[in-house]
N, C-alpha and C. Protein backbone atom coordinates (compact mmCIF):
# COMPACT_ATOMS: atom_id res chain seq x y z
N UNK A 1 0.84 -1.19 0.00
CA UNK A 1 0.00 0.00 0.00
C UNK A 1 0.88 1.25 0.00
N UNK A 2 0.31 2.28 -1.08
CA UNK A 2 1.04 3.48 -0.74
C UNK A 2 1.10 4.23 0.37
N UNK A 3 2.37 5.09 0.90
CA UNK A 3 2.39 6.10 2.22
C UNK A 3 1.36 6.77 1.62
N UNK A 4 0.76 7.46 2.79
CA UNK A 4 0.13 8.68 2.31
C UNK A 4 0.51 9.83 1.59
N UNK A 5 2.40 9.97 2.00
CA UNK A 5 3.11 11.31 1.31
C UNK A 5 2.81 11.17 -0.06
N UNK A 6 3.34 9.60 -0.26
CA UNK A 6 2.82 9.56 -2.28
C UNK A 6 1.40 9.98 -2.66
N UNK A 7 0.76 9.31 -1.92
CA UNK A 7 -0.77 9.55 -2.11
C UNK A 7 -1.15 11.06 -2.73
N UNK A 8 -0.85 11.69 -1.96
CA UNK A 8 -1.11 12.94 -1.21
C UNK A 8 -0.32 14.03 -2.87
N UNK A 9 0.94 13.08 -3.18
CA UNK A 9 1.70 14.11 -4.47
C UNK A 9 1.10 13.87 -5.34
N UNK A 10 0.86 12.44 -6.14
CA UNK A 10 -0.08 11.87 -6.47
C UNK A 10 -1.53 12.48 -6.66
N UNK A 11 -2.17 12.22 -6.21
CA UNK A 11 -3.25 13.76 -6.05
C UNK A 11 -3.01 15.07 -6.57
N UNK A 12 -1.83 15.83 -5.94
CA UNK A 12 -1.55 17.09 -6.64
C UNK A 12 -1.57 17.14 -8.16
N UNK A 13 -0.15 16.13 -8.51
CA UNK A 13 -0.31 16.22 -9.86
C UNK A 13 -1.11 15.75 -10.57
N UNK A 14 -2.13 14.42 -9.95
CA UNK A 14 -3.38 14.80 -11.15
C UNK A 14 -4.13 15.88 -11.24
N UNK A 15 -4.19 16.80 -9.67
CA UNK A 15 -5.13 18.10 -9.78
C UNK A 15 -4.05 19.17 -11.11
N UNK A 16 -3.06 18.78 -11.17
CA UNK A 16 -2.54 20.13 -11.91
C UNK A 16 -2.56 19.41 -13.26
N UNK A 17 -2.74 18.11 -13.47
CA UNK A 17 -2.36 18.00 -14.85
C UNK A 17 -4.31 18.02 -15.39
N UNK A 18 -4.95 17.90 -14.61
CA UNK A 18 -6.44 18.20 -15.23
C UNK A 18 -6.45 19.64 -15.33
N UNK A 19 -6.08 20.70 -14.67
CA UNK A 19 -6.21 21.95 -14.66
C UNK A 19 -5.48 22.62 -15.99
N UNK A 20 -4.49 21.61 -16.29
CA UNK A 20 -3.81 22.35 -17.91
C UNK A 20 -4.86 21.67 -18.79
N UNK A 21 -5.29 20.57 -18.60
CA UNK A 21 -5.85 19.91 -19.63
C UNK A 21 -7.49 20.47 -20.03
N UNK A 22 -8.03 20.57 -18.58
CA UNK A 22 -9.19 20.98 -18.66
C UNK A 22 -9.64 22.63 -19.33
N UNK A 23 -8.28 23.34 -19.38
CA UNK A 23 -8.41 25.16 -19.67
C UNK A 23 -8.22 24.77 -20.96
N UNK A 24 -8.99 25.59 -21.69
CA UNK A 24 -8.86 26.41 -22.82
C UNK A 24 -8.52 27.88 -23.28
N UNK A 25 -7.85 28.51 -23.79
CA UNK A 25 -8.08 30.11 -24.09
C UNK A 25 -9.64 30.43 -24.79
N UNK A 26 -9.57 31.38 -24.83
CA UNK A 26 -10.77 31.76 -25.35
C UNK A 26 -10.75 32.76 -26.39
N UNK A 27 -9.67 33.23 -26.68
CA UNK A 27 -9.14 33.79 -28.10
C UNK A 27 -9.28 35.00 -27.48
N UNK A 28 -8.02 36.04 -27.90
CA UNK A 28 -7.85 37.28 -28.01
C UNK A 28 -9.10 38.25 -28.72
N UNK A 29 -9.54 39.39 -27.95
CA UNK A 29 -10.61 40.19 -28.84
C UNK A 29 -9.86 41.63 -28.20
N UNK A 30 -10.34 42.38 -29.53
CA UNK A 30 -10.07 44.19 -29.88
C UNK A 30 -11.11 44.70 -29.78
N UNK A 31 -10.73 45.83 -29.38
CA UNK A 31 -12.31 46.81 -29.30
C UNK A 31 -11.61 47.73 -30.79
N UNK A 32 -12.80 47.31 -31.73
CA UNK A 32 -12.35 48.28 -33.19
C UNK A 32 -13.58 49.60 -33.33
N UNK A 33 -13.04 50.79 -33.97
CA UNK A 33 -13.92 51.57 -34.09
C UNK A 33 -13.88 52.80 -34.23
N UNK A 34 -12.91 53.44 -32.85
CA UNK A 34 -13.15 54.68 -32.70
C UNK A 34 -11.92 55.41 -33.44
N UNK A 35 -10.75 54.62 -33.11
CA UNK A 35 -9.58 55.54 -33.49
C UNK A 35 -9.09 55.02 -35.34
N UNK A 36 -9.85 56.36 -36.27
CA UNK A 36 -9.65 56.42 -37.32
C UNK A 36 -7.87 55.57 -37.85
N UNK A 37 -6.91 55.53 -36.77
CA UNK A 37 -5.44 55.45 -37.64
C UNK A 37 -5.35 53.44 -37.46
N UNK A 38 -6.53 53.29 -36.94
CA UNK A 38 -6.47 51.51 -36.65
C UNK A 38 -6.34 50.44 -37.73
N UNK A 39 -6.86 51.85 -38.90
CA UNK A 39 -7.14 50.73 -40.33
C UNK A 39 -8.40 50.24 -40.71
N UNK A 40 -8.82 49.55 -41.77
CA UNK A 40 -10.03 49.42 -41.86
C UNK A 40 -10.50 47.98 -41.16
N UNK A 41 -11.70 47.90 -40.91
CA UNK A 41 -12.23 46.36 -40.42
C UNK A 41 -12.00 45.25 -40.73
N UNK A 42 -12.11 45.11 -42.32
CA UNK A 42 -11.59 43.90 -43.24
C UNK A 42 -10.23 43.46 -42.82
N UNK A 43 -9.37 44.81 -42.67
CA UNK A 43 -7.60 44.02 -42.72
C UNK A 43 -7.34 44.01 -40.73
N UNK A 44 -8.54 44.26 -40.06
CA UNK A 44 -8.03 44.21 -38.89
C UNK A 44 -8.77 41.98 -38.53
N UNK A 45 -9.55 41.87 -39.59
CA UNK A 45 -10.01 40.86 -39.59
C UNK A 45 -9.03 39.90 -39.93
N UNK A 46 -8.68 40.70 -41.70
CA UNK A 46 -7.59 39.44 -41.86
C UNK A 46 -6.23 39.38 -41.48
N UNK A 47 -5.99 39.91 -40.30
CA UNK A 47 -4.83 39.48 -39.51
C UNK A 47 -4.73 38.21 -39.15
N UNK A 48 -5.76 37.96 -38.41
CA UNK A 48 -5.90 36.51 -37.95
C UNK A 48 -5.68 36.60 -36.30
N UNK A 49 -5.17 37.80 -36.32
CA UNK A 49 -4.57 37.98 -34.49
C UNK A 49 -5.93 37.71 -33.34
N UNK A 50 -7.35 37.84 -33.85
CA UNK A 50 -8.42 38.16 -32.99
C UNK A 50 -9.04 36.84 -33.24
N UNK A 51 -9.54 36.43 -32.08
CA UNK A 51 -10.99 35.62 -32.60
C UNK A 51 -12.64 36.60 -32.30
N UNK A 52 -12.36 37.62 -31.56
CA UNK A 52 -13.50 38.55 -31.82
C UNK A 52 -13.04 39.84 -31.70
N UNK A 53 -13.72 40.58 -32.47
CA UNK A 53 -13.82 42.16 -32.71
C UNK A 53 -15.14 42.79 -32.38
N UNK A 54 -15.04 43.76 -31.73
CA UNK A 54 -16.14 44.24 -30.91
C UNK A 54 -16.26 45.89 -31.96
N UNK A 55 -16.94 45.99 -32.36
CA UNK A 55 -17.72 46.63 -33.17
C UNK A 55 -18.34 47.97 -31.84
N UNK A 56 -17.46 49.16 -32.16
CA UNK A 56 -18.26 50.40 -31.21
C UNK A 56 -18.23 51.70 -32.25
N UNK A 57 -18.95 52.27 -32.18
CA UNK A 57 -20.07 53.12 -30.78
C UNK A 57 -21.28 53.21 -31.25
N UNK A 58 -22.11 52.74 -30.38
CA UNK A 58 -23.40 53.35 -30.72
C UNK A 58 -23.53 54.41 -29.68
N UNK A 59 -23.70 55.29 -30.49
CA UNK A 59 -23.79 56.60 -29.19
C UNK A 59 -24.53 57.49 -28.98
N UNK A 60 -25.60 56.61 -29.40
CA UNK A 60 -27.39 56.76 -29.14
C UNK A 60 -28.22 55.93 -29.21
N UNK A 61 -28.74 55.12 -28.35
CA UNK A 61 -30.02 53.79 -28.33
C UNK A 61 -31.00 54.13 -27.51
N UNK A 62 -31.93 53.33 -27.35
CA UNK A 62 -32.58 53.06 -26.71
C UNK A 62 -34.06 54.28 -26.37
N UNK A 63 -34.96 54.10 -25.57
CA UNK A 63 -35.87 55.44 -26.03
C UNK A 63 -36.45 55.36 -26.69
N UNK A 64 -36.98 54.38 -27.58
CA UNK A 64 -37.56 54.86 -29.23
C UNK A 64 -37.01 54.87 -29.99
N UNK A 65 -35.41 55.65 -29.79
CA UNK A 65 -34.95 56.83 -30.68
C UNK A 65 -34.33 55.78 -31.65
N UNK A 66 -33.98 55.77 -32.70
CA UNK A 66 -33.20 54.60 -33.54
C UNK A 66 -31.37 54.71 -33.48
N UNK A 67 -30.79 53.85 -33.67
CA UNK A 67 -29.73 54.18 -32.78
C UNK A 67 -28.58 54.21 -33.68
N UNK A 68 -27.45 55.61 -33.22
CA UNK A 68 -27.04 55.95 -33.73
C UNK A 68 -25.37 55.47 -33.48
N UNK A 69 -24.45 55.00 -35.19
CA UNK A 69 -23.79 54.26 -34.88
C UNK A 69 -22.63 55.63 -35.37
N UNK A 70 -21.16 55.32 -34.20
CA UNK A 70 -19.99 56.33 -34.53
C UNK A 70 -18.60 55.54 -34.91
N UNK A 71 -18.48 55.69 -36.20
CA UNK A 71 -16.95 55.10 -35.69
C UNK A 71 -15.77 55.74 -36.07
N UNK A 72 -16.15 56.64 -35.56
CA UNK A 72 -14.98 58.02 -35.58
C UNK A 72 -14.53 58.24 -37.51
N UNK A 73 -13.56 58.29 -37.38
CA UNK A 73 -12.48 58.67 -38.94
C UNK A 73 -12.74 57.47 -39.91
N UNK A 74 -13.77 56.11 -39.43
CA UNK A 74 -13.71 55.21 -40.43
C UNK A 74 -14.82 55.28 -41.38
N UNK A 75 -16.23 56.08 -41.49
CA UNK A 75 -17.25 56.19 -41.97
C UNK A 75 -18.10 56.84 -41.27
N UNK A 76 -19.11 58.02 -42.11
CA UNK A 76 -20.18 58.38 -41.47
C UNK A 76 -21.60 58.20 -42.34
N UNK A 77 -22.07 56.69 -41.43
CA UNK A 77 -23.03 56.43 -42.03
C UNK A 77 -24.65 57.43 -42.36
N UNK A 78 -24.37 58.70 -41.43
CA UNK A 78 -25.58 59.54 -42.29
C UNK A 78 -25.45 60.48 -43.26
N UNK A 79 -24.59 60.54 -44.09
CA UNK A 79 -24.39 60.88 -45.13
C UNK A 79 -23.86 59.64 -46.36
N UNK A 80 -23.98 58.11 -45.86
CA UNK A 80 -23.83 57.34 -47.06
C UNK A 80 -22.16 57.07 -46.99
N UNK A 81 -21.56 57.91 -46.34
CA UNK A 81 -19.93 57.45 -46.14
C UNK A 81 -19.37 56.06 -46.10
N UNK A 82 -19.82 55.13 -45.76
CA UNK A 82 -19.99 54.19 -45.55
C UNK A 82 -19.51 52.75 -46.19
C-alpha cells in the first residue's frame, strides 16, 4: 500500500495535470472603431490575431430613438460614407 506522502503528491499532480488539460483560451478580442489610424475592419479581420472584434459606438439607443452608430475617422453612415 502506498504512504500517504505519495498519495497525497499523487493527487496534486493529477489536480494540476487536469487543470492544464481541462483550460482552454478563449481567443484574443479588440475593441475596433473609434480611433480612425487603426485601419479598416476587413484588414483588422484578416490578420488573424483576434478571434473577436467588438464593433463600437453606438452613441445613441434606446428610447424609441433609432440608434445611432460612430466610428470616428472610419465612416459616417448619415451621409452614405460608408
Amino acid at each position: 500500500m502506498a504512504s500517504r506522502s505519495s498519495m497525497l503528491q499523487l493527487l496534486v499532480v493529477a489536480i494540476v495535470v487536469a487543470q492544464f488539460l481541462g483550460s482552454e483560451a478563449g481567443g484574443i478580442s479588440i475593441y475596433w472603431g473609434q480611433n480612425g489610424e487603426e485601419g479598416t475592419l476587413a484588414a483588422t479581420c484578416a490578420t488573424g490575431n483576434y478571434k473577436f472584434i467588438n464593433i463600437a459606438f453606438l452613441s445613441s439607443f434606446g428610447n424609441g430613438q433609432p440608434p445611432v452608430l460612430n466610428l470616428a475617422g472610419h465612416c459616417v453612415p448619415t451621409n452614405g460614407g460608408c
